[in-house]
C-alpha atoms as a PDB file:
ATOM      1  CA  UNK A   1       9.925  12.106   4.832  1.00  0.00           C
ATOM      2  CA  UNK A   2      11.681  10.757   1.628  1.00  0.00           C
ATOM      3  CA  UNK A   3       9.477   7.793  -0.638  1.00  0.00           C
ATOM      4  CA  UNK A   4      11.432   5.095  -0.744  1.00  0.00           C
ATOM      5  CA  UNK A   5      10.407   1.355  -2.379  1.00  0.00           C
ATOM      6  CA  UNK A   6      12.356  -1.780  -1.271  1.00  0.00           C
ATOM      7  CA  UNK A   7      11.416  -5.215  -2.736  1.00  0.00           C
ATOM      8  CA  UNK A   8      12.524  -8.253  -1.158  1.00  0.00           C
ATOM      9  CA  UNK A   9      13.614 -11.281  -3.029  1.00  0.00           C
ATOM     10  CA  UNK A  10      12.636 -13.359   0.161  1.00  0.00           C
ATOM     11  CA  UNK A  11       9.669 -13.264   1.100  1.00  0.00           C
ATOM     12  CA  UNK A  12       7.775 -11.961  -2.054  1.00  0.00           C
ATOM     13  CA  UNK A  13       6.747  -8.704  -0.619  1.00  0.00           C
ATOM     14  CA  UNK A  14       7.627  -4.819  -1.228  1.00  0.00           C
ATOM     15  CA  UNK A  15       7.170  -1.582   1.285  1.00  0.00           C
ATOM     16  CA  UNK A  16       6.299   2.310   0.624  1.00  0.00           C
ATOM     17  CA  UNK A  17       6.523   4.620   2.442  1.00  0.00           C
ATOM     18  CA  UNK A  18       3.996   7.465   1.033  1.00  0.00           C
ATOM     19  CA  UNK A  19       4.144   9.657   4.743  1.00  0.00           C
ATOM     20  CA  UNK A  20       4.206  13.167   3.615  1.00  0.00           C
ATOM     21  CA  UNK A  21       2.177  12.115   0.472  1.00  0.00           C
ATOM     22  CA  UNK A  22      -1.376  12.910  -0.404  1.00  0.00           C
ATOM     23  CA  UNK A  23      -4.178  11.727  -2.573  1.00  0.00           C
ATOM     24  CA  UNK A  24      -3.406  10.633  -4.810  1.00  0.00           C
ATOM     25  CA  UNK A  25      -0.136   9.836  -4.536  1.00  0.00           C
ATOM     26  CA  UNK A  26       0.013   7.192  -1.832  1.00  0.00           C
ATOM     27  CA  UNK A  27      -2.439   5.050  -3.902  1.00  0.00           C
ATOM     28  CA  UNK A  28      -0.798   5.426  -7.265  1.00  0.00           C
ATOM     29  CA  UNK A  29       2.703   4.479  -4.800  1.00  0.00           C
ATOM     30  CA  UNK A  30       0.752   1.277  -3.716  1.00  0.00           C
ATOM     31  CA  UNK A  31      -0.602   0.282  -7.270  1.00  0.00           C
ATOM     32  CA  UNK A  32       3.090   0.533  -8.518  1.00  0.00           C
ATOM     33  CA  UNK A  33       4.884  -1.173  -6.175  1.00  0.00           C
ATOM     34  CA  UNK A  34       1.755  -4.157  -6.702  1.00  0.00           C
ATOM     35  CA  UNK A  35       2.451  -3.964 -10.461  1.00  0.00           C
ATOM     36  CA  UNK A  36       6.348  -5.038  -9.483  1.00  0.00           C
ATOM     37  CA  UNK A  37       4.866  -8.123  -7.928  1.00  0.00           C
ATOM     38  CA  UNK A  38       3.457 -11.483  -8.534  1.00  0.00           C
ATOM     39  CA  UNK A  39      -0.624 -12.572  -7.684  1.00  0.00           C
ATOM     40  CA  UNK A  40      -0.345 -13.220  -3.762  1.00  0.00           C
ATOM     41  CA  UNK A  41       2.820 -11.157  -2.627  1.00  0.00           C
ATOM     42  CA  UNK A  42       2.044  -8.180  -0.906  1.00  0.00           C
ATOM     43  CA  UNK A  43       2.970  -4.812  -0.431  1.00  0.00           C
ATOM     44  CA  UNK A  44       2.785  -2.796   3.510  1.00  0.00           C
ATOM     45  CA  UNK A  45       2.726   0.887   3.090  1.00  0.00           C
ATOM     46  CA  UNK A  46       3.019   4.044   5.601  1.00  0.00           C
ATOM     47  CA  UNK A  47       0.788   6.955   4.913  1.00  0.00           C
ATOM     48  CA  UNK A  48      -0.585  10.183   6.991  1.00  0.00           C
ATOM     49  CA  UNK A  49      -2.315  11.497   4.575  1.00  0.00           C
ATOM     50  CA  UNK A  50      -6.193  11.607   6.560  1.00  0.00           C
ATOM     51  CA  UNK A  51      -8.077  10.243   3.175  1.00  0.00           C
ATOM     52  CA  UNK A  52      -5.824   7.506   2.964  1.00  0.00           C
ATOM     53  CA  UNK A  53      -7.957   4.878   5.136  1.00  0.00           C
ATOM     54  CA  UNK A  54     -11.047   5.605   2.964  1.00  0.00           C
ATOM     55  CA  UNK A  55      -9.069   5.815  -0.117  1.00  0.00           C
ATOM     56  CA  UNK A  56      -7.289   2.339   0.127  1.00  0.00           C
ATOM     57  CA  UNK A  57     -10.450   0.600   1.095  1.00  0.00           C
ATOM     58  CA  UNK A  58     -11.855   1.670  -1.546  1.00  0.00           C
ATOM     59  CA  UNK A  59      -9.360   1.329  -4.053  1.00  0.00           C
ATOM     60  CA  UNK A  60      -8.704  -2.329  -2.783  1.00  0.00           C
ATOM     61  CA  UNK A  61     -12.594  -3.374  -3.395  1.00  0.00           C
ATOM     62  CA  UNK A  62     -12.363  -1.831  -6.866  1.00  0.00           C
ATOM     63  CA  UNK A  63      -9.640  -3.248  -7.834  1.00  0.00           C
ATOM     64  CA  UNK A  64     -10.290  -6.420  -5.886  1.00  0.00           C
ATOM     65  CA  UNK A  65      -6.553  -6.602  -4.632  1.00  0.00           C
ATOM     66  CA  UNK A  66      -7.153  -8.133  -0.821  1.00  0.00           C
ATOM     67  CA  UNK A  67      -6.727  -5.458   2.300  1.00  0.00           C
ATOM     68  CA  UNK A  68      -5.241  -7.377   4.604  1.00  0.00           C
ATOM     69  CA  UNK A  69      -4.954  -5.260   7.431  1.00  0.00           C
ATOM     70  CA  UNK A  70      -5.478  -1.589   8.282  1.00  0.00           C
ATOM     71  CA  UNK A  71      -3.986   0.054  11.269  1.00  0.00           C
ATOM     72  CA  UNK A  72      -3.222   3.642  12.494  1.00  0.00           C
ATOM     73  CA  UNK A  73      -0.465   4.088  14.054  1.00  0.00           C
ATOM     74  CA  UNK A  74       1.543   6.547  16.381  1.00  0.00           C
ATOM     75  CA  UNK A  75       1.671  10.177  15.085  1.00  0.00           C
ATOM     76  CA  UNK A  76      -1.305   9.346  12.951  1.00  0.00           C
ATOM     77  CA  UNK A  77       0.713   7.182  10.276  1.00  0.00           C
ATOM     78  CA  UNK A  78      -1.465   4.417   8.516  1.00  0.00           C
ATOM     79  CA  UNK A  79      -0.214   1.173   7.769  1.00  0.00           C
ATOM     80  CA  UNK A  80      -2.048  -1.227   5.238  1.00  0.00           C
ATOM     81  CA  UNK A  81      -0.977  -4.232   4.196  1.00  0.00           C
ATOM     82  CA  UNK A  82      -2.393  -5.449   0.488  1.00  0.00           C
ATOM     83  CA  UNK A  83      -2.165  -8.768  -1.264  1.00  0.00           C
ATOM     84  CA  UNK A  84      -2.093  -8.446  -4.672  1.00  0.00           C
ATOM     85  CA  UNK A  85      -4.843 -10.308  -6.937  1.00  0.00           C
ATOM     86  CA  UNK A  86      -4.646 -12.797  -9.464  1.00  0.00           C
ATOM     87  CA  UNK A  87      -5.663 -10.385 -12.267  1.00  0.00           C
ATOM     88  CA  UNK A  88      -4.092  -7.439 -11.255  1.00  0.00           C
END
């Protein structure tokens, strides 16, 4: 599946979807589309890649951008939703 990145002007949030992606791609997707945004918006990103729960929990307590939610979804896709920090 293609990687595509949308921001919306609405509702301060972006998407990614990193399916077909693996570490540590989907990660680096999600830090860059968070870099594009202000403290508080938040990005939702699509992954399969089987690290990728461990890897964005992690990477969100390092980095102390806020996880949201974490789901897994048909056909094995992940979908996280992060809130970007006030530091970040």
């Amino acid at each position: 599946m293609a990687l595509f990145f949308k921001e919306s002007g609405h509702n301060g949030s972006a998407s990614v979807d990193a399916t077909g992606l693996f570490c540590p791609l989907p990660i680096i997707k999600l830090k860059k589309a968070l870099n594009k945004l202000a403290p508080g918006e938040k990005v939702i990103i699509w992954a399969d890649d089987p690290g990728f729960e461990d890897d964005v929990i992690s990477w969100c307590q390092e980095t102390k951008n806020k996880l949201l939610s974490l789901s897994k979804q048909d056909k094995n896709i992940f979908v996280a939703v992060v809130e970007k920090n006030e530091k970040d």
